[in-house]
N, C-alpha and C. Protein backbone atom coordinates (compact mmCIF):
# COMPACT_ATOMS: atom_id res chain seq x y z
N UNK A 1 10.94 -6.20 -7.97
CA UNK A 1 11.48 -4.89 -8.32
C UNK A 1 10.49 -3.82 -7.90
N UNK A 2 11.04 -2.67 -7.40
CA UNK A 2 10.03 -1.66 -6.93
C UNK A 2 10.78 -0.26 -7.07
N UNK A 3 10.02 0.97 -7.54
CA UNK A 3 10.66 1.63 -7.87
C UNK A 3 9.79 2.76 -7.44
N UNK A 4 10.30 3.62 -6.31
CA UNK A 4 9.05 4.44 -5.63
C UNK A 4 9.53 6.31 -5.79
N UNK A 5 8.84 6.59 -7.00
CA UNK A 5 9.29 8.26 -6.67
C UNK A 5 8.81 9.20 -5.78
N UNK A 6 9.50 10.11 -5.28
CA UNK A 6 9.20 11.08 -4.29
C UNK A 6 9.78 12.58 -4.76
N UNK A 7 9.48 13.46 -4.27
CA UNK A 7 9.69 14.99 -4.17
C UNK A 7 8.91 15.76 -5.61
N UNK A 8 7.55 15.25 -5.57
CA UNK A 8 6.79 16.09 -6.66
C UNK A 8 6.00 17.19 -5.72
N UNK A 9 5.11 18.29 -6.50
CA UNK A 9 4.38 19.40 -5.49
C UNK A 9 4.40 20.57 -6.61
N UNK A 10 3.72 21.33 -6.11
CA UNK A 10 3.60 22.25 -6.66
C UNK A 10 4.75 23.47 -6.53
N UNK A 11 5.53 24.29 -7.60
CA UNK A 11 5.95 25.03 -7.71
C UNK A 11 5.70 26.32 -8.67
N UNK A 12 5.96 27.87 -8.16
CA UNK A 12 5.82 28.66 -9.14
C UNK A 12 6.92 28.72 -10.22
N UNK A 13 6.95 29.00 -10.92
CA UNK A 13 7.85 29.65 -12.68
C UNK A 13 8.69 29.80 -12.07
N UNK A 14 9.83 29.05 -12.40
CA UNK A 14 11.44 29.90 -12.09
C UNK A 14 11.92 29.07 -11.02
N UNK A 15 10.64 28.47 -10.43
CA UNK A 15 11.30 27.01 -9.32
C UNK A 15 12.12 26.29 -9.36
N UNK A 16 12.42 25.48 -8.05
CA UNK A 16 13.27 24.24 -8.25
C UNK A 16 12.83 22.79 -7.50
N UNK A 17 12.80 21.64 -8.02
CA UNK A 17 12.18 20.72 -7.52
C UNK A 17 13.65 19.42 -7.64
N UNK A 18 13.38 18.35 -6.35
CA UNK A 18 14.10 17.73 -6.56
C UNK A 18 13.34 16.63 -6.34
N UNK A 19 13.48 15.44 -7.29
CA UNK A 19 12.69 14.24 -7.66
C UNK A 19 13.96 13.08 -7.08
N UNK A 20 13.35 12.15 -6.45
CA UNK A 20 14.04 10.69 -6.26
C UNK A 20 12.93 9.42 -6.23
N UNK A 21 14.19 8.49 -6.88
CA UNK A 21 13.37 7.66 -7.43
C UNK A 21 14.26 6.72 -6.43
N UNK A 22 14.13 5.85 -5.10
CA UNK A 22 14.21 4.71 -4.49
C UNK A 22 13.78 3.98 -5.10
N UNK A 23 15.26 2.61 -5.44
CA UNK A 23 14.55 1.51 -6.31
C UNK A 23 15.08 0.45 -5.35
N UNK A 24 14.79 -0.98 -5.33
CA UNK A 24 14.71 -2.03 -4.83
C UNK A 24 14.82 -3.68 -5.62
N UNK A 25 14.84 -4.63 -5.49
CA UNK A 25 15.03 -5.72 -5.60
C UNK A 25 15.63 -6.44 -6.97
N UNK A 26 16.60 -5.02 -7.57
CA UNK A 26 17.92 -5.62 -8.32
C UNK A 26 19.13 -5.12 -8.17
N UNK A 27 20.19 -5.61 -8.75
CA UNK A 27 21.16 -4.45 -8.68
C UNK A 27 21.07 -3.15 -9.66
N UNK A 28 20.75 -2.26 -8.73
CA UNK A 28 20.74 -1.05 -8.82
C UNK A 28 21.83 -0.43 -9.70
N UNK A 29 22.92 -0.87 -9.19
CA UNK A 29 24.47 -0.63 -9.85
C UNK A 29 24.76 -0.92 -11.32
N UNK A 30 24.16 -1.86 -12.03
CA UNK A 30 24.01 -2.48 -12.92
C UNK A 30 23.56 -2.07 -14.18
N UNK A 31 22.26 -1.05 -14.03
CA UNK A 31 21.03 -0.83 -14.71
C UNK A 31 21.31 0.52 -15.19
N UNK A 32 21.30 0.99 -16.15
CA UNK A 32 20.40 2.37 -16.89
C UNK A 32 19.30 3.01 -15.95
N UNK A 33 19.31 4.27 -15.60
CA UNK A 33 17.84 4.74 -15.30
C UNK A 33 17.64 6.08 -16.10
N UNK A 34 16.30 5.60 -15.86
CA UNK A 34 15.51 6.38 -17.27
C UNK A 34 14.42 7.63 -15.97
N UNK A 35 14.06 8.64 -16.09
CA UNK A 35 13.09 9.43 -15.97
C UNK A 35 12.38 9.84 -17.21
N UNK A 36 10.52 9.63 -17.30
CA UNK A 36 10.06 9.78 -17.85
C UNK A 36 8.90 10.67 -17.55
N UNK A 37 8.04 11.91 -18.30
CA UNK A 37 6.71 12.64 -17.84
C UNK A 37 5.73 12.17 -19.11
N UNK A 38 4.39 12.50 -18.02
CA UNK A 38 3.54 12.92 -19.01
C UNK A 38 2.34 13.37 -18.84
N UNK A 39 2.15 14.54 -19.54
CA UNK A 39 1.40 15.94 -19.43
C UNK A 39 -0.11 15.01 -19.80
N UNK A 40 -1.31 15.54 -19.09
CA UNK A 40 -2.45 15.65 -18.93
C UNK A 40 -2.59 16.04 -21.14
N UNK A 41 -3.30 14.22 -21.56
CA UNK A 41 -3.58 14.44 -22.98
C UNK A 41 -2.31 14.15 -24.23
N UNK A 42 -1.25 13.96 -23.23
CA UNK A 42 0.10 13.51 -24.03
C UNK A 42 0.49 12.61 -24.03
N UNK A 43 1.46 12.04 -24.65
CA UNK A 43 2.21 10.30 -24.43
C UNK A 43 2.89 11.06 -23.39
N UNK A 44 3.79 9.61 -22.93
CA UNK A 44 4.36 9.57 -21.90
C UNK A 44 5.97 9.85 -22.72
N UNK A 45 6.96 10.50 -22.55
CA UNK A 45 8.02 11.41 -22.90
C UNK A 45 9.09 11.22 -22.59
N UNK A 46 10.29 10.40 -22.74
CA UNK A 46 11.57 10.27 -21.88
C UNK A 46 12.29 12.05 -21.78
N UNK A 47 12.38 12.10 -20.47
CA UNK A 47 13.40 12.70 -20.10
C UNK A 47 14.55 13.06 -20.17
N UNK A 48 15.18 12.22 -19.21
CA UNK A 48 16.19 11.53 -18.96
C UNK A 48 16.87 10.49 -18.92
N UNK A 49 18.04 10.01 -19.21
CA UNK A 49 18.81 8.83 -18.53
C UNK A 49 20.12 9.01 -18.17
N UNK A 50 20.65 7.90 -17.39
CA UNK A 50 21.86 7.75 -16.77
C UNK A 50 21.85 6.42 -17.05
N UNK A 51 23.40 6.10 -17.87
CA UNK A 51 24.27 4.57 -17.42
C UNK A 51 24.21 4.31 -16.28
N UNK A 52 24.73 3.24 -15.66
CA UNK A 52 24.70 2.63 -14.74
C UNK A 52 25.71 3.11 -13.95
N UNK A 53 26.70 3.15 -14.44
CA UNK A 53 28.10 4.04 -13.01
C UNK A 53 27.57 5.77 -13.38
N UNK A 54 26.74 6.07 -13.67
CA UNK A 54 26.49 7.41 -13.43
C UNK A 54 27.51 8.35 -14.62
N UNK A 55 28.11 7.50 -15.52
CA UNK A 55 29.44 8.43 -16.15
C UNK A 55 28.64 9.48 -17.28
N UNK A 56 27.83 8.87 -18.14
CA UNK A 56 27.14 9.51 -19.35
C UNK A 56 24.92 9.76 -18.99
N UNK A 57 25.16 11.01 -19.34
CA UNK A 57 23.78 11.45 -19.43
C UNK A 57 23.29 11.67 -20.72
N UNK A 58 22.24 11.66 -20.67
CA UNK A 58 21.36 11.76 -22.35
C UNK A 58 20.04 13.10 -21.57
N UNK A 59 19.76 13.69 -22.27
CA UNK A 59 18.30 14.82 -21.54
C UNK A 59 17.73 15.34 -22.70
N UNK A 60 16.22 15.27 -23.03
CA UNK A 60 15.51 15.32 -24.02
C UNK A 60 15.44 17.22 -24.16
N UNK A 61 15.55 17.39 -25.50
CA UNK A 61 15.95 19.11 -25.55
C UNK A 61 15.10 19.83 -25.02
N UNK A 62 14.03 19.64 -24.78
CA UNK A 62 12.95 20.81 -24.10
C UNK A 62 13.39 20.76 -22.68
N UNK A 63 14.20 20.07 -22.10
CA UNK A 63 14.93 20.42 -20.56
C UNK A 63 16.56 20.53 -20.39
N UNK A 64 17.52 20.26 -21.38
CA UNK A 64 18.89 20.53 -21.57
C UNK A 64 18.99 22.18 -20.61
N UNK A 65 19.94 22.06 -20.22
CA UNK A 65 20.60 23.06 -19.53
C UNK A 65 19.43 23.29 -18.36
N UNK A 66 18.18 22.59 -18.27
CA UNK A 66 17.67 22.97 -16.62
C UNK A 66 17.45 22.07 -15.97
N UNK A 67 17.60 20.72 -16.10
CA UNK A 67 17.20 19.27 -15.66
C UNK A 67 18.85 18.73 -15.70
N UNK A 68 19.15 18.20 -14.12
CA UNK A 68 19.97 17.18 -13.83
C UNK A 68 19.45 16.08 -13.37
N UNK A 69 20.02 14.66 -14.31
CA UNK A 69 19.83 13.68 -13.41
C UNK A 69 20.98 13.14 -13.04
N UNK A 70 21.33 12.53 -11.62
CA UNK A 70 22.33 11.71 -11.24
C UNK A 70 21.69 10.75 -10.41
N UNK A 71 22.72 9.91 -9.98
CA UNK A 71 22.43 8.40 -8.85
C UNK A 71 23.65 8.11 -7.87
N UNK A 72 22.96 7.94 -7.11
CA UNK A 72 23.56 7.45 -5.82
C UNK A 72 23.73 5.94 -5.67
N UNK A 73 24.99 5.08 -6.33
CA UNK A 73 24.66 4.10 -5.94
C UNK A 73 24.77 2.90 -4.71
N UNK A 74 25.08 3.61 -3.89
CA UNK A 74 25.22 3.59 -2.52
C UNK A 74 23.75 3.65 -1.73
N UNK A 75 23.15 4.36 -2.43
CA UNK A 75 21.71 4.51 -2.06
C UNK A 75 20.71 4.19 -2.62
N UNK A 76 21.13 3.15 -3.70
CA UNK A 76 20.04 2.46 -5.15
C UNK A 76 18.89 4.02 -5.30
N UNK A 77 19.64 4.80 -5.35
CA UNK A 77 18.70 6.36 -5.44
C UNK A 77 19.20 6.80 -6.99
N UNK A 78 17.98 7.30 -8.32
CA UNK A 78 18.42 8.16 -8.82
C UNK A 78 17.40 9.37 -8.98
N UNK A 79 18.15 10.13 -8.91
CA UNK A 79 17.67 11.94 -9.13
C UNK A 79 17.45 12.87 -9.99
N UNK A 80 16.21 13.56 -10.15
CA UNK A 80 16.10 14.48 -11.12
C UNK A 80 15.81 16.16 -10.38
N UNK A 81 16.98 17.02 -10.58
CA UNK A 81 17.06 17.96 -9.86
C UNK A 81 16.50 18.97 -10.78
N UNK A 82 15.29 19.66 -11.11
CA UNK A 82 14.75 20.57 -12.04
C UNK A 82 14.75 21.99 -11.48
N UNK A 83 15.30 22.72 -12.28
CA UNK A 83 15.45 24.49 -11.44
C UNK A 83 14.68 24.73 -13.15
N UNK A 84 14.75 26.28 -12.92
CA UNK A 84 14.13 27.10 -14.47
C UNK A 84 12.76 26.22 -14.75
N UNK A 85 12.40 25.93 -14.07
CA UNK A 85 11.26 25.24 -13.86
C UNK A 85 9.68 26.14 -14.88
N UNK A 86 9.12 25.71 -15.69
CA UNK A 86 8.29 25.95 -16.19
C UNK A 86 6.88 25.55 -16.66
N UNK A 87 5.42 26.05 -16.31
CA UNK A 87 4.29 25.90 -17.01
C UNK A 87 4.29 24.31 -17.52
N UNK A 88 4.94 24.68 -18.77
CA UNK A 88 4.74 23.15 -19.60
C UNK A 88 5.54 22.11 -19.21
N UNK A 89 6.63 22.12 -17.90
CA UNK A 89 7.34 21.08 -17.09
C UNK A 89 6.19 20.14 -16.39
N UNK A 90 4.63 20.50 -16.17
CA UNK A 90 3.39 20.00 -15.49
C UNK A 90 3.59 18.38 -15.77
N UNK A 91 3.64 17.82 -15.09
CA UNK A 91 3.52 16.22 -15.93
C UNK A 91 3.60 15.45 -14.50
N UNK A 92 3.35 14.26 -14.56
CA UNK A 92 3.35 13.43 -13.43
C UNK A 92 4.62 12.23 -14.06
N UNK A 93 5.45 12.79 -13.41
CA UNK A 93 6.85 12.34 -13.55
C UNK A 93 7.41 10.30 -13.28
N UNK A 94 8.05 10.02 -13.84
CA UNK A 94 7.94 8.18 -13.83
C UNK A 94 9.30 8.04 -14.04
N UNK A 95 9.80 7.42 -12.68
CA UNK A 95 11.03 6.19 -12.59
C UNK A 95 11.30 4.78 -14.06
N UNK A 96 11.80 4.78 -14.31
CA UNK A 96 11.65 3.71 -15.15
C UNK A 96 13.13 2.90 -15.64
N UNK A 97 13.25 1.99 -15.42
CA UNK A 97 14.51 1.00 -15.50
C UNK A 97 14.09 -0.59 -16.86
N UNK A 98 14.96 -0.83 -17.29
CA UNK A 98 14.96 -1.81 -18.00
C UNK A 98 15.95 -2.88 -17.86
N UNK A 99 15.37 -4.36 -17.18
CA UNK A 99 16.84 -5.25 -17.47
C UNK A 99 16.37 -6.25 -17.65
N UNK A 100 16.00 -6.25 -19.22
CA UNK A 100 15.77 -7.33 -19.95
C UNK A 100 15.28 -7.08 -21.08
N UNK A 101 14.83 -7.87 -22.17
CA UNK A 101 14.28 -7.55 -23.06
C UNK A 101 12.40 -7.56 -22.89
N UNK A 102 12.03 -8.46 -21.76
CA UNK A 102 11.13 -8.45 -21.28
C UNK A 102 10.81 -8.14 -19.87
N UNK A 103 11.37 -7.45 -19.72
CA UNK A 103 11.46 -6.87 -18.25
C UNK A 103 11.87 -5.48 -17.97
N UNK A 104 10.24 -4.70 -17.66
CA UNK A 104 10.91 -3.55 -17.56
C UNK A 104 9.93 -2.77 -16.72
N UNK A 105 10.13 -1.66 -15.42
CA UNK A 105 9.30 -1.30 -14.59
C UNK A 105 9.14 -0.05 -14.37
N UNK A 106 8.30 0.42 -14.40
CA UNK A 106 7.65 1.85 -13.75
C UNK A 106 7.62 2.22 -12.56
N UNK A 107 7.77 2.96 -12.04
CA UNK A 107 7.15 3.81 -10.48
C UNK A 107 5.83 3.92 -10.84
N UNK A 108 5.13 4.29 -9.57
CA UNK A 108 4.02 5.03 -9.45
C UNK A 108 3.36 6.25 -9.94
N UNK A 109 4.79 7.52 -10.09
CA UNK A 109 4.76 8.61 -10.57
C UNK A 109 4.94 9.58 -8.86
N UNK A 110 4.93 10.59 -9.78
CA UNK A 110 4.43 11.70 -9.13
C UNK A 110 4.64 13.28 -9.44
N UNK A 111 3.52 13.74 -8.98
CA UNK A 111 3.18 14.72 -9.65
C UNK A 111 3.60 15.87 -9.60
N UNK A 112 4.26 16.80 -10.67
CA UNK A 112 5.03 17.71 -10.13
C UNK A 112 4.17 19.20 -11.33
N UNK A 113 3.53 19.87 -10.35
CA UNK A 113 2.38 21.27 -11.24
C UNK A 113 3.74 22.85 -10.81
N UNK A 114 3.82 22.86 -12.08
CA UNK A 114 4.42 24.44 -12.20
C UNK A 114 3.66 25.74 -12.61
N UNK A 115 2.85 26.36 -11.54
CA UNK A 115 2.12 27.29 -11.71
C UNK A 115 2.22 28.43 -10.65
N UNK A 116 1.55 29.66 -11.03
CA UNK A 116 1.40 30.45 -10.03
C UNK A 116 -0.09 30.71 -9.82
């Protein structure tokens, strides 16, 4: 299983960033995905998630109404599209899937700084 995020960087206040998480060696189609951050001195924070056909979202209230996630499952791709982008959004952002009770994987991260 491999789960590789991309599109972190720096943005000013009021930005928009789009995060993908390329995953690999399960069915993709199948699985829950989860986006998770975490700020320099903090736990690590769920985000987001998406069911597996993409039908129902869940989004932790400090990002409701500015954070979309969806998936491509055509492209074992899922996405976190962040606009209204803010200061305390700073976190080094994590892919994360579960399919099992003992089985469960992280990305690498990556880092996404909202400053001017």
């Amino acid at each position: 299983v491999q789960l590789v995020e991309s599109g972190g960087g720096l943005v000013q206040p009021g930005g928009s960033l789009r995060l993908s998480c390329a995953a690999s060696g399960f069915t993709f189609s199948s699985y829950a995905m989860y986006w998770y951050r975490q700020a320099p001195g903090k736990e690590r924070e769920l985000v987001a998630v998406i069911t597996s056909a993409g039908g129902s979202t869940n989004y932790a209230d400090s990002v409701k109404g500015r954070f979309t996630i969806s998936r491509d499952n055509a492209k074992n791709t899922v996405y976190l599209q962040m606009n209204s982008l803010k200061p305390e959004d700073t976190a080094v952002y994590y892919c994360y899937t579960k399919l099992a009770v003992m089985s469960a994987y992280w990305g690498q991260g990556t880092q996404v700084t909202v400053s001017s």
